[in-house]
Protein backbone atom coordinates (compact mmCIF):
# COMPACT_ATOMS: atom_id res chain seq x y z
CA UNK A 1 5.18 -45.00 48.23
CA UNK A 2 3.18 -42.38 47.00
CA UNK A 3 -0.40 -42.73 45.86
CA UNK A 4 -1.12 -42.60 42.75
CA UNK A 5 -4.68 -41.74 40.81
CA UNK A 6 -6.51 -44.17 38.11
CA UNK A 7 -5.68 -43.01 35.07
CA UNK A 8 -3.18 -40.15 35.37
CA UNK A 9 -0.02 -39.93 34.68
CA UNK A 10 2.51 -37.42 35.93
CA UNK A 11 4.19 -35.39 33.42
CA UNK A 12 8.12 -36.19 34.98
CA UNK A 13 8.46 -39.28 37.09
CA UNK A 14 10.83 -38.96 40.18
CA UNK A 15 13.10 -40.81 37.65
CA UNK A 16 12.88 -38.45 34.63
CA UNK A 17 13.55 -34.91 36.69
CA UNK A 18 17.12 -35.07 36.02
CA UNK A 19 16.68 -36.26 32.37
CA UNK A 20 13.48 -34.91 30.60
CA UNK A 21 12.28 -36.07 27.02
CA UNK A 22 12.65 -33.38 24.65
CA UNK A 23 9.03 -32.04 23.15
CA UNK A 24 8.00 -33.49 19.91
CA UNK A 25 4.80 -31.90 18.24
CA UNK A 26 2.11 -33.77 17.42
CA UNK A 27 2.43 -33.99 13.52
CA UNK A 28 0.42 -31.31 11.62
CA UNK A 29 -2.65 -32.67 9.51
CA UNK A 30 -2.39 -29.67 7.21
CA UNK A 31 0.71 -30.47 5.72
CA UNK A 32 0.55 -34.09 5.61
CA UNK A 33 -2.32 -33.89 2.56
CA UNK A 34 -1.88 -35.53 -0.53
CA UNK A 35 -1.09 -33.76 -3.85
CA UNK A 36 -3.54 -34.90 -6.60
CA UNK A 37 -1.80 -33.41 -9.38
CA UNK A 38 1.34 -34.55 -11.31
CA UNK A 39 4.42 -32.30 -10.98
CA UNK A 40 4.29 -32.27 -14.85
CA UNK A 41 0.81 -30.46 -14.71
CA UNK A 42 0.69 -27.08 -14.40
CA UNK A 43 -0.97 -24.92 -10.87
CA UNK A 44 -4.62 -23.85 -11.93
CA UNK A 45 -6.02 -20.63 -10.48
CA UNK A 46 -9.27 -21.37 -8.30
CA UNK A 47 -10.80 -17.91 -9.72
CA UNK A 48 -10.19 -15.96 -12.31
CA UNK A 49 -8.57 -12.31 -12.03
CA UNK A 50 -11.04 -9.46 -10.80
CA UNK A 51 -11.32 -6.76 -13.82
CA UNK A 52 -12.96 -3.60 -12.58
CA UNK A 53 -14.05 -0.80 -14.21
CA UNK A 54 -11.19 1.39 -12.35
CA UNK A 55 -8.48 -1.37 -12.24
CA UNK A 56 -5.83 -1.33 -14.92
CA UNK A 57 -2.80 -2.34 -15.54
CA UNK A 58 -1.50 0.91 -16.67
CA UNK A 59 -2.44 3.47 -13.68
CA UNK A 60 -3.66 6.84 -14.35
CA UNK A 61 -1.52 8.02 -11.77
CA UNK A 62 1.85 7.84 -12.84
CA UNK A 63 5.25 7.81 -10.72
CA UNK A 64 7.50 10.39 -11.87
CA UNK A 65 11.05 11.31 -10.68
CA UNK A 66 11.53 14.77 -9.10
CA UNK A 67 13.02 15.56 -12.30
CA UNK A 68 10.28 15.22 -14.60
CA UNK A 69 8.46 16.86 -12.13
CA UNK A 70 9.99 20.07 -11.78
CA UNK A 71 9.44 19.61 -15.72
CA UNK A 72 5.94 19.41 -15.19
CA UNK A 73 5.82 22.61 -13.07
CA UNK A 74 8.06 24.95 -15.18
CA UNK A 75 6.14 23.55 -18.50
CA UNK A 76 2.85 25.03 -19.80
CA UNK A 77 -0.38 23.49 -18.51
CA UNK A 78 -4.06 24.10 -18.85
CA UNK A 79 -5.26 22.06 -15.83
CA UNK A 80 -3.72 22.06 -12.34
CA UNK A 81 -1.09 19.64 -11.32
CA UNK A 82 -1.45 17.30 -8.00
CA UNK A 83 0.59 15.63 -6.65
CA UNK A 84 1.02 12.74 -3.77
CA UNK A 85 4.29 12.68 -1.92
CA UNK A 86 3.47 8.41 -0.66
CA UNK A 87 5.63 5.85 0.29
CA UNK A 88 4.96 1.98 -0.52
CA UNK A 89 4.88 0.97 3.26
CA UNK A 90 2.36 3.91 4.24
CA UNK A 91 -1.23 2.09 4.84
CA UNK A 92 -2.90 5.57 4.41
CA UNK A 93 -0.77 6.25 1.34
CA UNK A 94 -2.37 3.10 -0.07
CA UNK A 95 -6.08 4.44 0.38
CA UNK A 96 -5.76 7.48 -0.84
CA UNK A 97 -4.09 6.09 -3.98
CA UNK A 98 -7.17 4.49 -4.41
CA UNK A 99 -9.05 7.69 -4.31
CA UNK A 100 -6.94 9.52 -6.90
CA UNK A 101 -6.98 7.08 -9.48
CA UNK A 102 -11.27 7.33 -9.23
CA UNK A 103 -10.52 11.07 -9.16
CA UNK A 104 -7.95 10.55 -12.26
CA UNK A 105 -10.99 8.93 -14.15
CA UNK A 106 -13.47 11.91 -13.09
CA UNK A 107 -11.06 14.56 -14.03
CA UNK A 108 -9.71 12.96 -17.02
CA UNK A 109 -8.69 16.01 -19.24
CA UNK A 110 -9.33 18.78 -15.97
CA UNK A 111 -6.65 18.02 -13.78
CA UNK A 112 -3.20 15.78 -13.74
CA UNK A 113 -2.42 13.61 -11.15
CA UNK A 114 0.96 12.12 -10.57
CA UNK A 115 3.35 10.75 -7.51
CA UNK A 116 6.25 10.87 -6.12
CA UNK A 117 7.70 8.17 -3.99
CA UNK A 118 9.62 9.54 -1.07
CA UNK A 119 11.75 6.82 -0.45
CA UNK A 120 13.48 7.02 -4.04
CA UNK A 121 13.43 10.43 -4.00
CA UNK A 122 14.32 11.01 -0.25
CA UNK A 123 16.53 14.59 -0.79
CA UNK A 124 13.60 16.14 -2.98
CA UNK A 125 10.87 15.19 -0.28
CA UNK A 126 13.46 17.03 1.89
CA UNK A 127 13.49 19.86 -0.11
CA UNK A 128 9.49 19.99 -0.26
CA UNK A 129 9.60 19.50 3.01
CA UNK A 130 7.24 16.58 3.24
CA UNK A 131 6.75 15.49 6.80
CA UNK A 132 3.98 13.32 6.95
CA UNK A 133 2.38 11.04 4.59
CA UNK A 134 0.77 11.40 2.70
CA UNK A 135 1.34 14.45 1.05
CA UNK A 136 -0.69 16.14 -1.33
CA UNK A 137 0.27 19.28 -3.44
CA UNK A 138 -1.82 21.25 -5.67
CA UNK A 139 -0.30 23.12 -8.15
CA UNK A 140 -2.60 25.72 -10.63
CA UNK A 141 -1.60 26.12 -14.09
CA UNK A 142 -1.82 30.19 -13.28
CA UNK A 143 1.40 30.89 -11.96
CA UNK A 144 -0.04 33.78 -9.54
CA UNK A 145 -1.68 31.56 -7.48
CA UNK A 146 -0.36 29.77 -4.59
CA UNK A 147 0.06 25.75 -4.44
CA UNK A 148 -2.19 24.10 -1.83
CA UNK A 149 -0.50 21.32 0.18
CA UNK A 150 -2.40 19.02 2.84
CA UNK A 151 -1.18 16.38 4.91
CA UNK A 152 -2.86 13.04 5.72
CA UNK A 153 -5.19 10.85 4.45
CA UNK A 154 -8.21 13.23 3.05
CA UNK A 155 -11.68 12.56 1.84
CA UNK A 156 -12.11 12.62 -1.89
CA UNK A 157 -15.05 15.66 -1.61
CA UNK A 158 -11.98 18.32 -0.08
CA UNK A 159 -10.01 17.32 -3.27
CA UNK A 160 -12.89 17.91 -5.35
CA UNK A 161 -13.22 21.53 -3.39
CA UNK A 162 -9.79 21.98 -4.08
CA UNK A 163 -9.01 21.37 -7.37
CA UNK A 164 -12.88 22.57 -8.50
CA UNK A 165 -12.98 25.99 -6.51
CA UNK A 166 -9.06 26.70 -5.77
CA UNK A 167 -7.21 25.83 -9.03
């Protein structure tokens, strides 16, 4: 007979090795609470929306299709044209569409800023031979200069430089 210690248990018996009990978790306090509202009643928010100074609904920024953006470049323009090649699962993307629409604001009537999204228009980010994200292009509205293009997430003083001593 084996000896046993006060107290423990083994985890299989010499009877259970052939046939173990299957593993049931101990039940989850978390979502075992009780709902104090009626399902008539509607969900209330705990906090009310953040409203910024620089958060709108209607970006500065717009999308535009390659379309309306060779448009854009053949057209007349007083102020110089940028714009980000991004894609919606790029992390950097996401930051430095944050700086452009506080740049948008800043340069509100002295420069245009627009995007492109490379995964709907995969042929034309091709064609502009966009190869890493994300993609800036500057484009001056005098004809004899040449666009500026940087790749990779930026600060927002070199697009300042850019657009304030290159365009």
């Amino acid at each position: 007979m084996a000896a046993t210690l006060q107290g423990f248990s083994p985890l299989y018996s010499h009877t259970s090795l052939n046939h173990p009990q299957p593993f049931t978790p101990p039940p989850t306090p978390l979502l075992n609470f009780p709902i104090k509202r009626k399902p008539s009643q509607p969900i209330r928010l705990v906090s009310k929306a953040f409203s910024g100074k620089y958060i709108r609904q209607d970006y500065l920024v717009k999308k535009v299709s390659a379309e309306e953006l060779k448009e854009m470049v053949k057209g007349e323009r007083d102020v110089p044209l940028i714009v980000d090649f991004y894609a919606t699962w790029c992390g950097p993307c996401i930051l430095m569409a944050q700086e452009l629409e506080m740049l948008a604001v800043e340069y509100e009537n002295n420069a245009l800023f627009i995007k492109v999204d490379t995964d709907d228009e995969y042929e034309f980010a091709r064609d502009m031979q966009v190869r890493g994200l994300p993609t800036l292009l500057f484009i001056s509205p005098d004809p004899s200069k040449d666009a500026i293009r940087t790749e990779g997430l930026i600060p927002s003083q070199m697009i300042k430089n850019i657009i304030d001593n290159d365009m």
